[in-house]
PDB file of N, CA and C in Angstrom:
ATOM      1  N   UNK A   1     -77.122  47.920  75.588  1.00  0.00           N
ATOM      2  CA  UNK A   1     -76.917  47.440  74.234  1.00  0.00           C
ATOM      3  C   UNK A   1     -76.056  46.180  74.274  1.00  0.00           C
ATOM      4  N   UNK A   2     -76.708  45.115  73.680  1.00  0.00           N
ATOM      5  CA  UNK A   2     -75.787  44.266  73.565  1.00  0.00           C
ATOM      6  C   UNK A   2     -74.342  43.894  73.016  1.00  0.00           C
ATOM      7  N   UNK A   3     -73.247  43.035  73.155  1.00  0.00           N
ATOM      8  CA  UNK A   3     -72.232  43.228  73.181  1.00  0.00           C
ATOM      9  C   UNK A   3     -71.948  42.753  71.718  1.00  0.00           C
ATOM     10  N   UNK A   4     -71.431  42.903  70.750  1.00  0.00           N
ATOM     11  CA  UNK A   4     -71.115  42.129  69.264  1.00  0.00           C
ATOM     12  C   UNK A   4     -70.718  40.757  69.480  1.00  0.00           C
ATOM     13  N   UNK A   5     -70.291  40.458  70.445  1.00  0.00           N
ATOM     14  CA  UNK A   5     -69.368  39.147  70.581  1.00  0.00           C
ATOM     15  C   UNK A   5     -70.652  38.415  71.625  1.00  0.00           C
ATOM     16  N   UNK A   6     -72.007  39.045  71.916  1.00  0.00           N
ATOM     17  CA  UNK A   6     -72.936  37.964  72.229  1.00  0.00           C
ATOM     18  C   UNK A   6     -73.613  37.045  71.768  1.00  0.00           C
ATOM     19  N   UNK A   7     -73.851  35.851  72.137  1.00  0.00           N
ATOM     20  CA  UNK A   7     -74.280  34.287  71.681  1.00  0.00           C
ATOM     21  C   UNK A   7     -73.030  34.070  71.042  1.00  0.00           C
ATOM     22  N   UNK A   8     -71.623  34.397  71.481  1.00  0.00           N
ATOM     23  CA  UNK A   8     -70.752  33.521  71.045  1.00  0.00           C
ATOM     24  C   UNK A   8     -70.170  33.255  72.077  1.00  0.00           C
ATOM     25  N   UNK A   9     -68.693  32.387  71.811  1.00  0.00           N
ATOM     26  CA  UNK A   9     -67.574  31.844  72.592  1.00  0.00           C
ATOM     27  C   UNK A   9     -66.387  31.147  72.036  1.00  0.00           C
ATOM     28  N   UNK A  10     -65.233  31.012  72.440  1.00  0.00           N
ATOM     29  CA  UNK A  10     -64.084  30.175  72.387  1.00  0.00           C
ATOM     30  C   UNK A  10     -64.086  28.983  72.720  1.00  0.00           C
ATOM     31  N   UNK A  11     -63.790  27.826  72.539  1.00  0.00           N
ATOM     32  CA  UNK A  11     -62.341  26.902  73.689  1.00  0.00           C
ATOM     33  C   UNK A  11     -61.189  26.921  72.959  1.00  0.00           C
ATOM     34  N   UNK A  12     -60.435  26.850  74.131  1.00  0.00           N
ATOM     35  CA  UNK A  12     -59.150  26.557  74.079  1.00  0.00           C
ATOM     36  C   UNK A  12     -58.561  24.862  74.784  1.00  0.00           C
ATOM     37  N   UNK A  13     -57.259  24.548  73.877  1.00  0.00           N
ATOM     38  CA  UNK A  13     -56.847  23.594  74.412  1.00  0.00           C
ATOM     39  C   UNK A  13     -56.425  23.359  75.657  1.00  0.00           C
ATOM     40  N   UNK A  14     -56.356  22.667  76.865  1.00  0.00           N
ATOM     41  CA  UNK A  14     -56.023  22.927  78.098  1.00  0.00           C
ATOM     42  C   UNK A  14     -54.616  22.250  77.714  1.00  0.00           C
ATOM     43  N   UNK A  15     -54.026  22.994  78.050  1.00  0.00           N
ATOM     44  CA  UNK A  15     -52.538  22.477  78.210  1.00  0.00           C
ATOM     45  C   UNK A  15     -52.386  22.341  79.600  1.00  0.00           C
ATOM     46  N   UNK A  16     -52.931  22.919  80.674  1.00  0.00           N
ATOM     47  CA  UNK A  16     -52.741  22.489  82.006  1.00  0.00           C
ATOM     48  C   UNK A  16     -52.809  20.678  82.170  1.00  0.00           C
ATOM     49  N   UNK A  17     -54.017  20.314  81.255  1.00  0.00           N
ATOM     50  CA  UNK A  17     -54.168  18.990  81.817  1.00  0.00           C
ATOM     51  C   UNK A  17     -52.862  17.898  81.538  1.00  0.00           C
ATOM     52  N   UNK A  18     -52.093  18.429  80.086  1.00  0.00           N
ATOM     53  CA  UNK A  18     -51.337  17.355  79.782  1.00  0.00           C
ATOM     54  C   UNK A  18     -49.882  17.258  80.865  1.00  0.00           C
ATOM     55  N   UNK A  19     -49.780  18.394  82.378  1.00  0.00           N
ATOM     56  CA  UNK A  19     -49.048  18.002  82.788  1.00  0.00           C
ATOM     57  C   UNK A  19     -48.564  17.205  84.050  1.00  0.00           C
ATOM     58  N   UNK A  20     -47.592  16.950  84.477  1.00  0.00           N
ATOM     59  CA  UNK A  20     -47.595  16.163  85.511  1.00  0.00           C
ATOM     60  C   UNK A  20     -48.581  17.001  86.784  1.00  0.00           C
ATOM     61  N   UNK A  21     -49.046  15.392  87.728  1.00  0.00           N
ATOM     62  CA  UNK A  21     -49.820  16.094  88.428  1.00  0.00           C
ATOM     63  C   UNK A  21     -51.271  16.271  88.515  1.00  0.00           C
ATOM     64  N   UNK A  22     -51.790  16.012  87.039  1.00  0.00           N
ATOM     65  CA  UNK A  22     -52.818  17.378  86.554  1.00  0.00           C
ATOM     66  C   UNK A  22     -54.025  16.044  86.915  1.00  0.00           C
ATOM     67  N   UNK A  23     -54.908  16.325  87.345  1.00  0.00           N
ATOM     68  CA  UNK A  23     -56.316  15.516  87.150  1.00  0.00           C
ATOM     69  C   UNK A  23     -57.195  15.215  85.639  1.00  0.00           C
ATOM     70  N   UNK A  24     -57.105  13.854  85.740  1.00  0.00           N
ATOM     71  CA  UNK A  24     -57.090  13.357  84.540  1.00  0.00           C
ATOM     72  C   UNK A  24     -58.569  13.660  84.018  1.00  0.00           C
ATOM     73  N   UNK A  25     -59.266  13.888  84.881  1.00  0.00           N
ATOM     74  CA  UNK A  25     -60.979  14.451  84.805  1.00  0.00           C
ATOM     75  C   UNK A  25     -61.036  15.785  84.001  1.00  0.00           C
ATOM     76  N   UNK A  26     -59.943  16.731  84.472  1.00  0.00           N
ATOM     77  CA  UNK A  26     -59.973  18.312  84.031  1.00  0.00           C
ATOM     78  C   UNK A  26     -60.342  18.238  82.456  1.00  0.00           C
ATOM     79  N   UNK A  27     -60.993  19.137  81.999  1.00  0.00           N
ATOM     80  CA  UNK A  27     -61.810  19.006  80.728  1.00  0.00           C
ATOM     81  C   UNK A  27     -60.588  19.386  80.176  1.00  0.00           C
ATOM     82  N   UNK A  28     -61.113  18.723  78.706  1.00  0.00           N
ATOM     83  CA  UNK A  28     -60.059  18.452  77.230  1.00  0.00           C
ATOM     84  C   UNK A  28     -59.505  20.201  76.713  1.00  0.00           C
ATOM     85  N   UNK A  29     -60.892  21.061  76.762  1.00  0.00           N
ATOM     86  CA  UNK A  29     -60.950  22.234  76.404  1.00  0.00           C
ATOM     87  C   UNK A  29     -61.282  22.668  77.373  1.00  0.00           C
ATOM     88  N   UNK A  30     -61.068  24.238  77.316  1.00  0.00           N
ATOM     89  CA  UNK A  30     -61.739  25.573  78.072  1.00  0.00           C
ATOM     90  C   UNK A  30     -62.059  26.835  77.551  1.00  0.00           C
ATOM     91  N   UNK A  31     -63.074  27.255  78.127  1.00  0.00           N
ATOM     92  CA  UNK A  31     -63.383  28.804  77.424  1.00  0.00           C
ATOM     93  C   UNK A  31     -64.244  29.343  78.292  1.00  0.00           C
ATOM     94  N   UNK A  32     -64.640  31.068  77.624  1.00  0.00           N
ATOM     95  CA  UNK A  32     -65.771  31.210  77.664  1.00  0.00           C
ATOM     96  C   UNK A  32     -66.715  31.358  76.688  1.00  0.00           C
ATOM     97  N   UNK A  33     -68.088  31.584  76.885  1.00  0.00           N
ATOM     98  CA  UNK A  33     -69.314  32.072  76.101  1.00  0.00           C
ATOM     99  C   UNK A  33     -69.798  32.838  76.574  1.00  0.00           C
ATOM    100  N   UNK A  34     -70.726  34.179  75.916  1.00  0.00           N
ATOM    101  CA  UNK A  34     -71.538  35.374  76.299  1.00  0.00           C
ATOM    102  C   UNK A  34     -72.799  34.868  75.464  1.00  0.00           C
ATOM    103  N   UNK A  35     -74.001  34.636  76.660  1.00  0.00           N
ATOM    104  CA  UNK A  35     -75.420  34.819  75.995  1.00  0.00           C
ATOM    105  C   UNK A  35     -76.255  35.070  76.640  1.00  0.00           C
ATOM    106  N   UNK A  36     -77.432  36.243  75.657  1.00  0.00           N
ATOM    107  CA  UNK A  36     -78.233  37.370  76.117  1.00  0.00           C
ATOM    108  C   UNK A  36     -77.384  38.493  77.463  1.00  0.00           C
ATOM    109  N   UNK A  37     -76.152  38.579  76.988  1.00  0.00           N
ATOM    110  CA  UNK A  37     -74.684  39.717  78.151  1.00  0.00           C
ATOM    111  C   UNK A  37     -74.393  38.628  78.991  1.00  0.00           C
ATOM    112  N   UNK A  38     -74.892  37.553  79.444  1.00  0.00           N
ATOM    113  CA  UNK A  38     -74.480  37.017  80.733  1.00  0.00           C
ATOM    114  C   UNK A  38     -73.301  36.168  80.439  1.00  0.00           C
ATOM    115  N   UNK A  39     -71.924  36.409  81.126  1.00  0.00           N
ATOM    116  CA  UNK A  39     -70.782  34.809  80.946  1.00  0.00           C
ATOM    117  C   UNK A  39     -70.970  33.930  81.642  1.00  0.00           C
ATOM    118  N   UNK A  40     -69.966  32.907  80.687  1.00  0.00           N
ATOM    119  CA  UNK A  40     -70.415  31.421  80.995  1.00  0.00           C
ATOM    120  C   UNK A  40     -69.019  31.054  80.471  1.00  0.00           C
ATOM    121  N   UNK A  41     -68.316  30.079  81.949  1.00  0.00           N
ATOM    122  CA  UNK A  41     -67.410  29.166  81.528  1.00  0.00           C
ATOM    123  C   UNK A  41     -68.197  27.816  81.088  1.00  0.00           C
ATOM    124  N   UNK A  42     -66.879  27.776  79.769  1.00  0.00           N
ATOM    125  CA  UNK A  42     -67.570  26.744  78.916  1.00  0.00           C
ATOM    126  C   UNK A  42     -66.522  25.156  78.677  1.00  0.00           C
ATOM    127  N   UNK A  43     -66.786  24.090  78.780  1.00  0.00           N
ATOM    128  CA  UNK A  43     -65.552  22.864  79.159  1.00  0.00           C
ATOM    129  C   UNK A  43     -66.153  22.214  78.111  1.00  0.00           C
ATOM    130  N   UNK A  44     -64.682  21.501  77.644  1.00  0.00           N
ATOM    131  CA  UNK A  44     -65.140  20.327  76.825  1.00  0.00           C
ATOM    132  C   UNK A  44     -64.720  19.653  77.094  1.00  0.00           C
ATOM    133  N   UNK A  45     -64.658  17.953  76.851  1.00  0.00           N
ATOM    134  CA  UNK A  45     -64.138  16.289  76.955  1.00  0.00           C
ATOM    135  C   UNK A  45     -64.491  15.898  75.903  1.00  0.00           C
ATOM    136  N   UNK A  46     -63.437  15.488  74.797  1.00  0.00           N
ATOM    137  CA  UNK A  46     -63.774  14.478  74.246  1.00  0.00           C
ATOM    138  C   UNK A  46     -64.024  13.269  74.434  1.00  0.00           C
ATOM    139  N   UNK A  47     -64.856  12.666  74.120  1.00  0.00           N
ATOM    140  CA  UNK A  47     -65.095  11.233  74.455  1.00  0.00           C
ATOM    141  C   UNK A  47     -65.643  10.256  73.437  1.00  0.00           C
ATOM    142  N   UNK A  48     -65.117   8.905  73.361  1.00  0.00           N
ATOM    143  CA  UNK A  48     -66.401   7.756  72.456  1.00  0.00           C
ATOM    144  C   UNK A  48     -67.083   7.367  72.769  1.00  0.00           C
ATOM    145  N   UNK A  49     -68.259   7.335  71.758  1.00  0.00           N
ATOM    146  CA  UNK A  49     -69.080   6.701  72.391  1.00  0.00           C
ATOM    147  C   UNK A  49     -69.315   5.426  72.244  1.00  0.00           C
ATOM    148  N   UNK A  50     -70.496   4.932  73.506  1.00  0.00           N
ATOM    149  CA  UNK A  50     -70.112   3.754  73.474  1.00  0.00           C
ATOM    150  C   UNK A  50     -70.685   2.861  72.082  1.00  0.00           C
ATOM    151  N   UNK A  51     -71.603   3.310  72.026  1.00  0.00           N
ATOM    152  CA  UNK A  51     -72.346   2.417  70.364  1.00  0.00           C
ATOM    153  C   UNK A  51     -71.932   2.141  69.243  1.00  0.00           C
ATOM    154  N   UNK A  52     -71.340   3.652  69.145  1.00  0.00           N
ATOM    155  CA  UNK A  52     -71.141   3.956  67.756  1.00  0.00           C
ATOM    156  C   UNK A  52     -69.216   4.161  67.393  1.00  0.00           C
ATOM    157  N   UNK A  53     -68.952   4.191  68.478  1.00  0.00           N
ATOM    158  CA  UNK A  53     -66.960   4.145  68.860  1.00  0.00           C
ATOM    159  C   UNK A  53     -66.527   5.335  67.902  1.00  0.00           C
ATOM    160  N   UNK A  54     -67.488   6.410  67.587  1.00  0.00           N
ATOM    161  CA  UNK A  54     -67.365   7.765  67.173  1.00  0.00           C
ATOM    162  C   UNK A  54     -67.057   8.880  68.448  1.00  0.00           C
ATOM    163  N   UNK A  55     -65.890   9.361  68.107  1.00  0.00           N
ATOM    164  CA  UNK A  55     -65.985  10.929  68.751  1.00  0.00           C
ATOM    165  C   UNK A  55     -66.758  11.743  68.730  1.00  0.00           C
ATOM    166  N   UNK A  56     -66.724  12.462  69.832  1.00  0.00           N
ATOM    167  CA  UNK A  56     -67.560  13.494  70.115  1.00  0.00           C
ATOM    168  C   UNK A  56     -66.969  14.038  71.325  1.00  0.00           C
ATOM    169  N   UNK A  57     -67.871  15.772  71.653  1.00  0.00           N
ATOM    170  CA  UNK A  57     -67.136  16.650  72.680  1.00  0.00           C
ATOM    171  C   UNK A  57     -68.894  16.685  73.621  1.00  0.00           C
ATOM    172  N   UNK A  58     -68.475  16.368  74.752  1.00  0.00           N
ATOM    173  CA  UNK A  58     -69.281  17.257  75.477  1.00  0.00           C
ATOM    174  C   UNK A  58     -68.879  18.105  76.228  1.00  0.00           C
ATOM    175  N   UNK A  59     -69.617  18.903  76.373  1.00  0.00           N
ATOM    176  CA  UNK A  59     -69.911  20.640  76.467  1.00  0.00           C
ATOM    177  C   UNK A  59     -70.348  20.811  78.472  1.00  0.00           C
ATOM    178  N   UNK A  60     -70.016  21.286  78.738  1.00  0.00           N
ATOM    179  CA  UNK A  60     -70.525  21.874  80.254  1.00  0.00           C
ATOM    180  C   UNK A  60     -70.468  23.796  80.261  1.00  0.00           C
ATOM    181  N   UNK A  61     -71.406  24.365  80.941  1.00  0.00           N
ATOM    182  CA  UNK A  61     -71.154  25.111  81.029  1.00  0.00           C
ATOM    183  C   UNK A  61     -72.002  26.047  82.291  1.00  0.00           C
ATOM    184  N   UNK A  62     -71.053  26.838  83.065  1.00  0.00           N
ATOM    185  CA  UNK A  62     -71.235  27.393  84.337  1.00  0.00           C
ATOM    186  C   UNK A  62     -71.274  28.785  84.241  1.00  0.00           C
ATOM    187  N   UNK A  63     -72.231  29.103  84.957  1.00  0.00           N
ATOM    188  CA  UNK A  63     -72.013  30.626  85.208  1.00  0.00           C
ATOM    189  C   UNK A  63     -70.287  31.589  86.024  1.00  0.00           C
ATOM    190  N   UNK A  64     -70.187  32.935  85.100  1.00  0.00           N
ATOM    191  CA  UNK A  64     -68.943  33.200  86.052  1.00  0.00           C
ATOM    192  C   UNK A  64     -69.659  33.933  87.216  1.00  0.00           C
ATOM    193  N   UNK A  65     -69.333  34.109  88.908  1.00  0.00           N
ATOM    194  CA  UNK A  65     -69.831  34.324  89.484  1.00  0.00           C
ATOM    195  C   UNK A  65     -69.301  36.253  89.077  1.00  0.00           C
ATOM    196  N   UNK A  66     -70.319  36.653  89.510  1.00  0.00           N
ATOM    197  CA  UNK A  66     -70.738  37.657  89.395  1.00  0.00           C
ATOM    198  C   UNK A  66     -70.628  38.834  91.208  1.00  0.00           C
ATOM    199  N   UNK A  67     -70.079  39.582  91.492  1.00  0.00           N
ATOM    200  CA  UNK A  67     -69.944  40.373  92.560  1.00  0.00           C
ATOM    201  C   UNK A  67     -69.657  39.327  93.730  1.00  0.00           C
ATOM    202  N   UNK A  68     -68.658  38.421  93.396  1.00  0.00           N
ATOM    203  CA  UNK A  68     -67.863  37.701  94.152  1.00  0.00           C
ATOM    204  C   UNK A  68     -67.613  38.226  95.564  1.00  0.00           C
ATOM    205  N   UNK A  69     -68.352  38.105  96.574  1.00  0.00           N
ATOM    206  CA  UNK A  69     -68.285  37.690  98.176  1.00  0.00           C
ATOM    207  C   UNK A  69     -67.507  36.904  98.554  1.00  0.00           C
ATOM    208  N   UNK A  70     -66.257  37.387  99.462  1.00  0.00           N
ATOM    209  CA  UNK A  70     -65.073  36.195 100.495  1.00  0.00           C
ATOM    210  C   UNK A  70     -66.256  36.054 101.213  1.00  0.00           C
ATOM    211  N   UNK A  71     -66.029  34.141 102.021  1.00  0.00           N
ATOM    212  CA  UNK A  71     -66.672  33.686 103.028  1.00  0.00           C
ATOM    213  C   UNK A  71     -66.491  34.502 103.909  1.00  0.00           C
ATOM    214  N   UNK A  72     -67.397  34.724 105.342  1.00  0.00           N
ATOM    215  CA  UNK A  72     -66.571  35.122 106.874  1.00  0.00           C
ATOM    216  C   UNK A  72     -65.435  34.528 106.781  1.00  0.00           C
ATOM    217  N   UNK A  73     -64.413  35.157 107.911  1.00  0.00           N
ATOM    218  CA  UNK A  73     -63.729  34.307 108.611  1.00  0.00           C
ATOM    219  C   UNK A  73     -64.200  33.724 109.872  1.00  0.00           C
ATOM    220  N   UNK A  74     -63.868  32.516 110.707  1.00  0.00           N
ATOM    221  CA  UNK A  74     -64.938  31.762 111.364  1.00  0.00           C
ATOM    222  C   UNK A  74     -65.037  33.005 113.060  1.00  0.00           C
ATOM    223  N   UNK A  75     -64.070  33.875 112.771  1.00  0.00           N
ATOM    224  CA  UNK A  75     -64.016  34.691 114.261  1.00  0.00           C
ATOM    225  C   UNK A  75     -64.783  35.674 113.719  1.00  0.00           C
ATOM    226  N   UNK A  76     -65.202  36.364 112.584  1.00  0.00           N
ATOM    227  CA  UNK A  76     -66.075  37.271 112.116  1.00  0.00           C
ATOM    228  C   UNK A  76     -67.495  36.625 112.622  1.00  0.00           C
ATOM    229  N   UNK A  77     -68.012  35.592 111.820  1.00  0.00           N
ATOM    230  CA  UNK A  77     -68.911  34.473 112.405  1.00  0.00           C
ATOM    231  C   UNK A  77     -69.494  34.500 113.751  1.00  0.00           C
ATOM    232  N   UNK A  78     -68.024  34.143 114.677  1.00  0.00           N
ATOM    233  CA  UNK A  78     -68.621  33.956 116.012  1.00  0.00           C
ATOM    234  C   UNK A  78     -68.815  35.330 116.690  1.00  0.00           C
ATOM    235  N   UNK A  79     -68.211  36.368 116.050  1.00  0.00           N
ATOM    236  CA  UNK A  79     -68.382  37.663 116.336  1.00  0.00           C
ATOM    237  C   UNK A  79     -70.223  38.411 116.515  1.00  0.00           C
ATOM    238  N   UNK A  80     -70.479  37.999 115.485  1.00  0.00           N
ATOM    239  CA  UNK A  80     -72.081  38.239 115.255  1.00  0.00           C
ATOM    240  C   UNK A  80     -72.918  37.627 116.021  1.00  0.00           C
ATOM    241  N   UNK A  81     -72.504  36.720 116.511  1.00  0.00           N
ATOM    242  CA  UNK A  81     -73.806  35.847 117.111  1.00  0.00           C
ATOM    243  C   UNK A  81     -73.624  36.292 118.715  1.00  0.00           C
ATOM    244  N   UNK A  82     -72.371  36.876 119.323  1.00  0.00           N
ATOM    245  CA  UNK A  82     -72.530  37.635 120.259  1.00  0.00           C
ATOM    246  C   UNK A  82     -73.755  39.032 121.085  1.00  0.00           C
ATOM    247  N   UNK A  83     -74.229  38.956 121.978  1.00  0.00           N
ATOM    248  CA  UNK A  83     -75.452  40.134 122.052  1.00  0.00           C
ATOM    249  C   UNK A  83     -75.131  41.079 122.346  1.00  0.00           C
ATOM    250  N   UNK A  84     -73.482  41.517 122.255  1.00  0.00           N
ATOM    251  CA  UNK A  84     -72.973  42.897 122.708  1.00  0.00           C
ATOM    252  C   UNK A  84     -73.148  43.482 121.536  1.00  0.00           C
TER     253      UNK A  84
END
């Protein structure tokens, strides 16, 4: 059954970005969104454009990974490829 809070989402303001340090790229906003059950981190940037020197947000948005796998470690790795 689907969740009540599906085909929606948040952002929030990033306050991470305004501090020292911070990469000036890191999106304006952050959140997530749920659609058809699946999450999704969701980013915004405001930006002008160039034509029209109107604001606007664009939007990105990524899947959250799902049954998250650590890499090997590189001696696990070389472990396997051994024929013992």
């Amino acid at each position: 059954m689907p969740s009540k809070y599906d085909m929606s989402g948040s952002l929030f303001k990033n306050e991470e970005k305004n501090k020292e340090g911070a990469n000036p790229n890191w999106a304006d906003y952050k959140g997530s969104i749920t659609i058809n059950g699946v999450e999704y981190w969701l980013s915004g940037w405001m930006k002008i454009g160039q034509n029209t020197g109107k604001k606007f947000m664009s939007l990105s948005v990524k899947e959250k990974e799902r049954g998250f796998k650590p890499k090997p470690k590189q001696a696990d790795a070389i472990k396997d490829d051994l024929p013992w």
